[in-house]
Every structure is written in structure tokens, then in C-alpha cells.
C-alpha atoms as a PDB file:
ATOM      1  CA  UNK A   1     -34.438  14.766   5.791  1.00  0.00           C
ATOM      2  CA  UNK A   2     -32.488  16.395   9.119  1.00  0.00           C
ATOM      3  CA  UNK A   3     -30.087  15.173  10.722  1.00  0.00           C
ATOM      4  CA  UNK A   4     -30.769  13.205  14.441  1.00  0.00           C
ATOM      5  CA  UNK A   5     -27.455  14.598  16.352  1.00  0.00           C
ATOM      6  CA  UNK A   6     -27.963  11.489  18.706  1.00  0.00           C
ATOM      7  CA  UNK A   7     -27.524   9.482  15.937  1.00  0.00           C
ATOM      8  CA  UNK A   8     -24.865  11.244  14.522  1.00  0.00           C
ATOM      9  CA  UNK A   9     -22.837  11.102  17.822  1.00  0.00           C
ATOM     10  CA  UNK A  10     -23.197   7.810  18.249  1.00  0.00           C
ATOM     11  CA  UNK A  11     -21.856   6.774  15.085  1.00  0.00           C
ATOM     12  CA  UNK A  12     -19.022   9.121  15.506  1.00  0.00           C
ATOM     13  CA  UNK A  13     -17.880   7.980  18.733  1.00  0.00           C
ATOM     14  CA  UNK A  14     -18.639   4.625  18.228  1.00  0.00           C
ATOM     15  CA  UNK A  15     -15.742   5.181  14.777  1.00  0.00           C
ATOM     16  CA  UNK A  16     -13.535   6.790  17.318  1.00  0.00           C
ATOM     17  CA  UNK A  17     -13.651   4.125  19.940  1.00  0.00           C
ATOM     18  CA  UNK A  18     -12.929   1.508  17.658  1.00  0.00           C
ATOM     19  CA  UNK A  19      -9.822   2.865  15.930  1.00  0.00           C
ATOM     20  CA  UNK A  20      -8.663   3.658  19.466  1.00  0.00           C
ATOM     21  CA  UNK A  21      -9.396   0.308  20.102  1.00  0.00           C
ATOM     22  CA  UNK A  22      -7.290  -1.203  17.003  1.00  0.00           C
ATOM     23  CA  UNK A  23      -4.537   1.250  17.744  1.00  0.00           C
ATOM     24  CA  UNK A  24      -4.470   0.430  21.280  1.00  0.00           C
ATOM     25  CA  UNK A  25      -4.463  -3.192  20.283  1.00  0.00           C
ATOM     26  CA  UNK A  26      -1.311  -2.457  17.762  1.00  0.00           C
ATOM     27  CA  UNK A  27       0.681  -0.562  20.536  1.00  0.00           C
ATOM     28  CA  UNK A  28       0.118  -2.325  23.754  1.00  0.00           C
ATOM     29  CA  UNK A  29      -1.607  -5.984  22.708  1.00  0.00           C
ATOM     30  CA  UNK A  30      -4.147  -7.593  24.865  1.00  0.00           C
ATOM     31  CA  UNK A  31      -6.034  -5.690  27.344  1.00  0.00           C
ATOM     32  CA  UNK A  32      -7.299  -6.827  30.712  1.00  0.00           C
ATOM     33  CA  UNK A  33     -10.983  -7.104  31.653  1.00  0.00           C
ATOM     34  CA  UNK A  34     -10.512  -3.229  33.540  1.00  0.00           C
ATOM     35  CA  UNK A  35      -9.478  -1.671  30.652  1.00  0.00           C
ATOM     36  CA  UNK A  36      -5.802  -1.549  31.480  1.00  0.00           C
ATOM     37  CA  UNK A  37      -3.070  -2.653  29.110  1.00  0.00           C
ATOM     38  CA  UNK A  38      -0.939  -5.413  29.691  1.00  0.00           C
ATOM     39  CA  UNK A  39       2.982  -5.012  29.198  1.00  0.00           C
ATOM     40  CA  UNK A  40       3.727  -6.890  25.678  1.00  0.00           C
ATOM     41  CA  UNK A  41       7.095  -7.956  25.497  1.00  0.00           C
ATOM     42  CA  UNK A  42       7.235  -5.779  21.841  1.00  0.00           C
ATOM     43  CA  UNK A  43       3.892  -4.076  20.495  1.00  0.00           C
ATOM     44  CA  UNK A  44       2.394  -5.895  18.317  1.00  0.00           C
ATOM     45  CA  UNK A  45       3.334  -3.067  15.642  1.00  0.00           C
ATOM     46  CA  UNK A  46       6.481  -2.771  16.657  1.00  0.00           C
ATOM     47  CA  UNK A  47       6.824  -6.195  15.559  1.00  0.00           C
ATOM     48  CA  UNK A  48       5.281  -5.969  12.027  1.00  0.00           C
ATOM     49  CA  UNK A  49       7.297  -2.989  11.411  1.00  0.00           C
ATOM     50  CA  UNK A  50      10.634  -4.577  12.140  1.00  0.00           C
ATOM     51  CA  UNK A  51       9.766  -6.767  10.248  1.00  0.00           C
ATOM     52  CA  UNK A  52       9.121  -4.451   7.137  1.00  0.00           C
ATOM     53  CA  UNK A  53      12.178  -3.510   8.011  1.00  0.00           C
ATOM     54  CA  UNK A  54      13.858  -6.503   7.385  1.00  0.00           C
ATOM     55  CA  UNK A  55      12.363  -7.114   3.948  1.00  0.00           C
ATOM     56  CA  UNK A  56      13.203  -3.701   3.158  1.00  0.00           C
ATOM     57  CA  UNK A  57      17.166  -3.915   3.835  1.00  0.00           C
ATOM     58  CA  UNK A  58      17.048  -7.467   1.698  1.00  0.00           C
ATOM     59  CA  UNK A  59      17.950  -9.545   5.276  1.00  0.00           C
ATOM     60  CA  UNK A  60      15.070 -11.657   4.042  1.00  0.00           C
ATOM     61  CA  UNK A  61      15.294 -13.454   0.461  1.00  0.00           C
ATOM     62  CA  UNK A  62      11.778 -13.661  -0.979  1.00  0.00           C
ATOM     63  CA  UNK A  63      13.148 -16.141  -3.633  1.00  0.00           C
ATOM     64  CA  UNK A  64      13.537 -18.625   0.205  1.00  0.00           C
ATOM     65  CA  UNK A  65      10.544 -17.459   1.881  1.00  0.00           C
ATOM     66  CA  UNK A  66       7.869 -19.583   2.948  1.00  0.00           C
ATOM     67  CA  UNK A  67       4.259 -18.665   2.237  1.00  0.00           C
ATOM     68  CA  UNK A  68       3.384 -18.366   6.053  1.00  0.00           C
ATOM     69  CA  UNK A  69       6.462 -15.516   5.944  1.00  0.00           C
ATOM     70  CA  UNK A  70       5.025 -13.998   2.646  1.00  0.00           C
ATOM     71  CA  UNK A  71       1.663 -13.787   4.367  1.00  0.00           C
ATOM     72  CA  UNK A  72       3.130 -12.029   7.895  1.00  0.00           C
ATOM     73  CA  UNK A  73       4.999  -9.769   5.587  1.00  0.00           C
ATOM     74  CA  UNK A  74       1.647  -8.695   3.036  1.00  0.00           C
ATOM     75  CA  UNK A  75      -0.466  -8.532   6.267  1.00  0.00           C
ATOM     76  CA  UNK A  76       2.018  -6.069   8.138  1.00  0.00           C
ATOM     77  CA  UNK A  77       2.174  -3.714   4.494  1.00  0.00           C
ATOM     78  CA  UNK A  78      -1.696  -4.122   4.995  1.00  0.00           C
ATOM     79  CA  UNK A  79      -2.013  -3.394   8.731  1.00  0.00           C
ATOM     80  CA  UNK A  80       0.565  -0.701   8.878  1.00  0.00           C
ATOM     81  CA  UNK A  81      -0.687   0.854   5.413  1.00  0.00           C
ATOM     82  CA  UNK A  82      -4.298   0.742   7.056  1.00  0.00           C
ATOM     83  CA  UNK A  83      -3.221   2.575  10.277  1.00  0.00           C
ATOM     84  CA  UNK A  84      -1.387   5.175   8.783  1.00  0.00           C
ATOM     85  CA  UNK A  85      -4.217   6.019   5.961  1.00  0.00           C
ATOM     86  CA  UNK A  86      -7.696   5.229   7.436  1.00  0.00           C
ATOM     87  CA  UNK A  87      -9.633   7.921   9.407  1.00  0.00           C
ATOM     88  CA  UNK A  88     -12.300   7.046  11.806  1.00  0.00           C
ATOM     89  CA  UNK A  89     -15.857   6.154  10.338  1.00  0.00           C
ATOM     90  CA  UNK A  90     -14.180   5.492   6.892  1.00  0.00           C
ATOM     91  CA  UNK A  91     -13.730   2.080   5.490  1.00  0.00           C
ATOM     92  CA  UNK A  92     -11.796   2.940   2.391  1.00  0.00           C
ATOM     93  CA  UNK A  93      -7.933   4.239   2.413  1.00  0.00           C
ATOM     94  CA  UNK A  94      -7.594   8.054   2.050  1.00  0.00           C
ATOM     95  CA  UNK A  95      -5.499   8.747  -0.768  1.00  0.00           C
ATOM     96  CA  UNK A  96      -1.690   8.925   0.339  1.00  0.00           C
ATOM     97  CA  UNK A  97       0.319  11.928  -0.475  1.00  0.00           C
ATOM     98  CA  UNK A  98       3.286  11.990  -2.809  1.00  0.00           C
ATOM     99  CA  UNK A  99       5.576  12.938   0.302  1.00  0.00           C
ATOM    100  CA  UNK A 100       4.781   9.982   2.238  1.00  0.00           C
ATOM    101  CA  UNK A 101       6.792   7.870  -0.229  1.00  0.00           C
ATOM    102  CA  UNK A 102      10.287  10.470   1.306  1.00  0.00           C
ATOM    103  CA  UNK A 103       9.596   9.210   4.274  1.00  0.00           C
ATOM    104  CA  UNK A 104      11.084   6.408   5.789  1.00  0.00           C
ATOM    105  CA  UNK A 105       8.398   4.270   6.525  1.00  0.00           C
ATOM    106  CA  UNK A 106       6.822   5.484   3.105  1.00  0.00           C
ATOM    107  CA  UNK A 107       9.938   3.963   1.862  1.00  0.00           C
ATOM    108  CA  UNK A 108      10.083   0.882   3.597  1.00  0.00           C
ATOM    109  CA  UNK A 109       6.083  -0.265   2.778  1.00  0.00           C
ATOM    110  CA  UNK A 110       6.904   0.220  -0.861  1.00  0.00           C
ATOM    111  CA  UNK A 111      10.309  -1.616  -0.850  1.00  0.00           C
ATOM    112  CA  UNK A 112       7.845  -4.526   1.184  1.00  0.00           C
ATOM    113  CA  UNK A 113       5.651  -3.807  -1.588  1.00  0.00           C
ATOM    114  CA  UNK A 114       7.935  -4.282  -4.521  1.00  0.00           C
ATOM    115  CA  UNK A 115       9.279  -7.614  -2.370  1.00  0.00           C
ATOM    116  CA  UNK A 116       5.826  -8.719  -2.357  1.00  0.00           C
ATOM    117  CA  UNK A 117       5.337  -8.427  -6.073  1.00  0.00           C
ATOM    118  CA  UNK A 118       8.065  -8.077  -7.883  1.00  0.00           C
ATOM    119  CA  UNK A 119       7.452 -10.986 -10.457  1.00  0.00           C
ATOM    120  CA  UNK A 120       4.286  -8.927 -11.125  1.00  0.00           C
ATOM    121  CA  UNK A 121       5.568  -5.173 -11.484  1.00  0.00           C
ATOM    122  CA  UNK A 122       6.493  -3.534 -14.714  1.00  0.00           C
ATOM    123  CA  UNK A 123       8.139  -0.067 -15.568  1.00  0.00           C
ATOM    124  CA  UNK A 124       5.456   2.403 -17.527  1.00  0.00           C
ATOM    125  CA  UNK A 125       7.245   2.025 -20.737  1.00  0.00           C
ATOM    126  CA  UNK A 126       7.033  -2.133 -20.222  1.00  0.00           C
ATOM    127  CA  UNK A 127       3.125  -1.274 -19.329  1.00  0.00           C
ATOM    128  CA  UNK A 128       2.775   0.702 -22.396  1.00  0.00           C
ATOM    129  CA  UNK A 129       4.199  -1.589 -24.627  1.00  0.00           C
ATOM    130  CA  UNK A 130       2.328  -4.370 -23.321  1.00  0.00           C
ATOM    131  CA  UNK A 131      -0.732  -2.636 -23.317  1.00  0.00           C
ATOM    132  CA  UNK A 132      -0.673  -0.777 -26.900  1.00  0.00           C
ATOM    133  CA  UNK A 133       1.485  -3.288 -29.004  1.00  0.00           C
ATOM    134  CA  UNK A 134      -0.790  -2.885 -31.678  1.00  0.00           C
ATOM    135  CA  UNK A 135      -0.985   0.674 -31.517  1.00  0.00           C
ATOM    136  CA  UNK A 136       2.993   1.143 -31.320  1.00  0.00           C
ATOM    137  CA  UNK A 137       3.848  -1.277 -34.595  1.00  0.00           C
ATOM    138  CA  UNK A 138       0.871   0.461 -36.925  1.00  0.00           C
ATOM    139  CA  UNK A 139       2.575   3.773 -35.720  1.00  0.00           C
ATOM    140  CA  UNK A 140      -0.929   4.517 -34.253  1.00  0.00           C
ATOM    141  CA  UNK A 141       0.673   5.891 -31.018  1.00  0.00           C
ATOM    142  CA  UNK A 142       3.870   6.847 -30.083  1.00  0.00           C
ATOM    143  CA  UNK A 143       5.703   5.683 -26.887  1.00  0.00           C
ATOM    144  CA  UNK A 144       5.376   8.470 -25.414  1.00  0.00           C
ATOM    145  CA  UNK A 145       2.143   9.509 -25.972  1.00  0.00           C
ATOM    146  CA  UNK A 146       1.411   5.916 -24.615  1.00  0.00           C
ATOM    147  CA  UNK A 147       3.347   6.015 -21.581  1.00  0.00           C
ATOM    148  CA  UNK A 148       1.250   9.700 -20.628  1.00  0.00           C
ATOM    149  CA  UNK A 149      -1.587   7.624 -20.980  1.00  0.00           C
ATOM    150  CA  UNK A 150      -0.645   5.020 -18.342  1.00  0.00           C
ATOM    151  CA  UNK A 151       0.217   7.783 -16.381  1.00  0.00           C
ATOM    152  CA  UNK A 152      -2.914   9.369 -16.174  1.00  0.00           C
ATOM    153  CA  UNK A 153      -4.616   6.239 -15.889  1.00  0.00           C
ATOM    154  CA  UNK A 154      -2.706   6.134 -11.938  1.00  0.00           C
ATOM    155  CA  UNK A 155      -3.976   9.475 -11.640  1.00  0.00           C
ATOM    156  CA  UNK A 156      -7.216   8.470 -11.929  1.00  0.00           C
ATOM    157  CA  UNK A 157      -7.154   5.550  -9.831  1.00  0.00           C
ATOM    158  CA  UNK A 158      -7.467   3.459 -12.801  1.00  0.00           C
ATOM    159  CA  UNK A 159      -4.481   1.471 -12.038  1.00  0.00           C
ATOM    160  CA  UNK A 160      -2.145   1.599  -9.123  1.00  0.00           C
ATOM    161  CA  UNK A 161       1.804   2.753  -9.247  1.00  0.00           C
ATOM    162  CA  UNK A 162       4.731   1.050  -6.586  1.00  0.00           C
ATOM    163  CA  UNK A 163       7.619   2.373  -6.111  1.00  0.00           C
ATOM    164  CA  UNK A 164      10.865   0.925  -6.932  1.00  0.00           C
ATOM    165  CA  UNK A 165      13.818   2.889  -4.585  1.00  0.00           C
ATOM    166  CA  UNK A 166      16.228  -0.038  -5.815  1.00  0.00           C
ATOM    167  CA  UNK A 167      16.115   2.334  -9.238  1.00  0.00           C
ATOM    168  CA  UNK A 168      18.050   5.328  -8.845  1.00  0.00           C
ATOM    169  CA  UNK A 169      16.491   7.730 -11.086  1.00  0.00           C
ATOM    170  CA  UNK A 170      13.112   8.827  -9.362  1.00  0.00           C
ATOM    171  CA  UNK A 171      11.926   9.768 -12.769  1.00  0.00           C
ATOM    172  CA  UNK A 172      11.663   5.501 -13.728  1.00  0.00           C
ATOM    173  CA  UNK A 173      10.740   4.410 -10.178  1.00  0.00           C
ATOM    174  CA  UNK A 174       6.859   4.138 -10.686  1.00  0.00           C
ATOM    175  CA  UNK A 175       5.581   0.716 -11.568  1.00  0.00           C
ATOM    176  CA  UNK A 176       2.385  -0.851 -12.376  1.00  0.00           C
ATOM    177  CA  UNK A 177       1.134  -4.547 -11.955  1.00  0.00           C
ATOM    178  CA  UNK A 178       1.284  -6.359 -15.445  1.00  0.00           C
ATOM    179  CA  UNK A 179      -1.661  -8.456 -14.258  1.00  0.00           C
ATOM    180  CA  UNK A 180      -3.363  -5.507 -13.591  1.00  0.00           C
ATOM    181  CA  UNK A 181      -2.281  -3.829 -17.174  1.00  0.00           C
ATOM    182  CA  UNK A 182      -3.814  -6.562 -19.194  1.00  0.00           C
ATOM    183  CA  UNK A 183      -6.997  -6.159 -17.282  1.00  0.00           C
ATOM    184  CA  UNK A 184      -7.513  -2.373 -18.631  1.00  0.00           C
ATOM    185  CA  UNK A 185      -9.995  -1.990 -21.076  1.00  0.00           C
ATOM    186  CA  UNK A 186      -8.422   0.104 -24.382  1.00  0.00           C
END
């Protein structure tokens, strides 16, 4: 079947307008009827990333929070996740590269992240354990042998990893959602 370049256009610039349009809405707020932006007193961004920022240095205790402040905070790790990793015309996230995590807002979604669910997250080893008891006390499976399997389960998008900067060793940072670990099929 060809291709109809009109129709291909249109989608294309109809993507492109629209994440203009969310960006624009992110950076200057409200528009007037001609198109122009009105002066916000803070971009709306600017505002979810500060506070990001907030949760990230601990100024906010999550054990205190209110659920209205625990939904501002998972919407701005969704809204500034979303902006950095969504290209126009595609609805799902593009996969994020290991170096993003270095950087400082890398750093600061995934201490949001960690604030977010930290009941919930577990080390590799605790996800292993949890996962393969059985296998680990028959002497089935070692640890280790385990814990590579959890690991390539991220890298296949099987399960999702957050990372823990409070943990000083980079090598025991990754974490996995015990929820999520009991859910995997053996």
C-alpha cells in the first residue's frame, strides 16, 4: 500500500504542534486567544521541578505528607519524565539512557522516585530471594545466579529498576518493586 505524503504531513505536524503546544504550556502557562504567552509568575515546570527538588534534598518528609502532596509530587516525576523522554507522534516513553541517571535532574526524578515508593522497593538480592525462595533452600539456584536473572529480567523490560543515590556503592543502587517481583511468572 503507498504512502499518501498529505497524510503523512499532516500527522507529523499535527505531533509537532501538539508537543509544542504542551511544552509551551509547561514553560510559559496559559496563552491568550492571539497566540501570545502570558507572563506566569513561575512556569508551570519550573514549579514541578522545584518541587522535585525539594523531595529530593529530604526538605519534605513523605512519612508527613498528605496525599494531595504525594499526588503533585508523582504527577511532576510523570510530567517531567514525559517531557524529557517522549518524541513527537509517539505515545510510549523512549527508553532512557544509563547517563541520564549522572545527571542532575536524572538524579533528582529517581530520588522523587524512590520517595514515592520506598515502602515498595527492594535491592536485587531482596528480589531474588523473594522471588526464588524455593529454588535457593533446595540448592536449585545459587544467589547469584538468581540475582543475574533479575537482572536480565530489567534488561528486558520485564521489570523496572529505581535508583537509590542514598546508597553509596553504585554497584547496589538498582531496585525493583516487590509488588512488581511477586507478579513475575517463574
Amino acid at each position: 500500500m503507498p504512502y499518501r505524503a498529505s497524510a503523512v504531513i499532516q500527522q507529523v505536524v499535527q505531533a509537532l504542534v501538539d508537543q509544542h503546544n504542551q511544552l509551551s504550556h509547561q514553560l510559559y502557562g496559559e496563552t491568550r486567544a492571539n497566540g501570545t504567552a502570558r507572563s506566569p509568575v513561575s512556569p508551570p515546570i519550573v514549579t514541578k521541578i522545584e518541587l522535585l527538588v525539594q523531595v529530593a534534598n529530604g526538605e519534605i518528609n513523605r512519612a508527613n505528607a498528605r496525599e494531595i502532596l504525594v499526588g503533585q509530587v508523582s504527577e511532576a516525576v510523570q510530567l517531567v519524565s514525559d517531557l524529557l523522554t517522549t518524541a513527537p507522534g509517539i505515545t510510549t516513553n523512549l527508553p532512557v539512557p544509563e547517563a541520564f541517571w549522572d545527571t542532575p535532574i536524572g538524579q533528582v526524578i529517581a530520588r522523587a522516585e524512590i520517595w514515592l515508593l520506598g515502602d515498595d522497593l527492594i535491592s536485587i538480592r531482596q528480589a531474588a530471594r523473594l522471588r526464588y525462595a524455593q529454588e535457593l533452600e533446595t540448592g536449585e539456584m545459587t544467589i547469584h545466579s538468581i540475582e543475574r536473572r533479575i537482572n536480565l529480567l530489567i534488561e528486558q523490560g520485564d521489570l523496572r529498576a529505581y535508583r537509590d543515590f542514598s546508597i553509596s556503592n553504585p554497584q547496589h543502587r538498582k531496585r525493583v518493586l516487590r509488588s512488581a517481583v511477586l507478579t513475575l511468572r517463574k
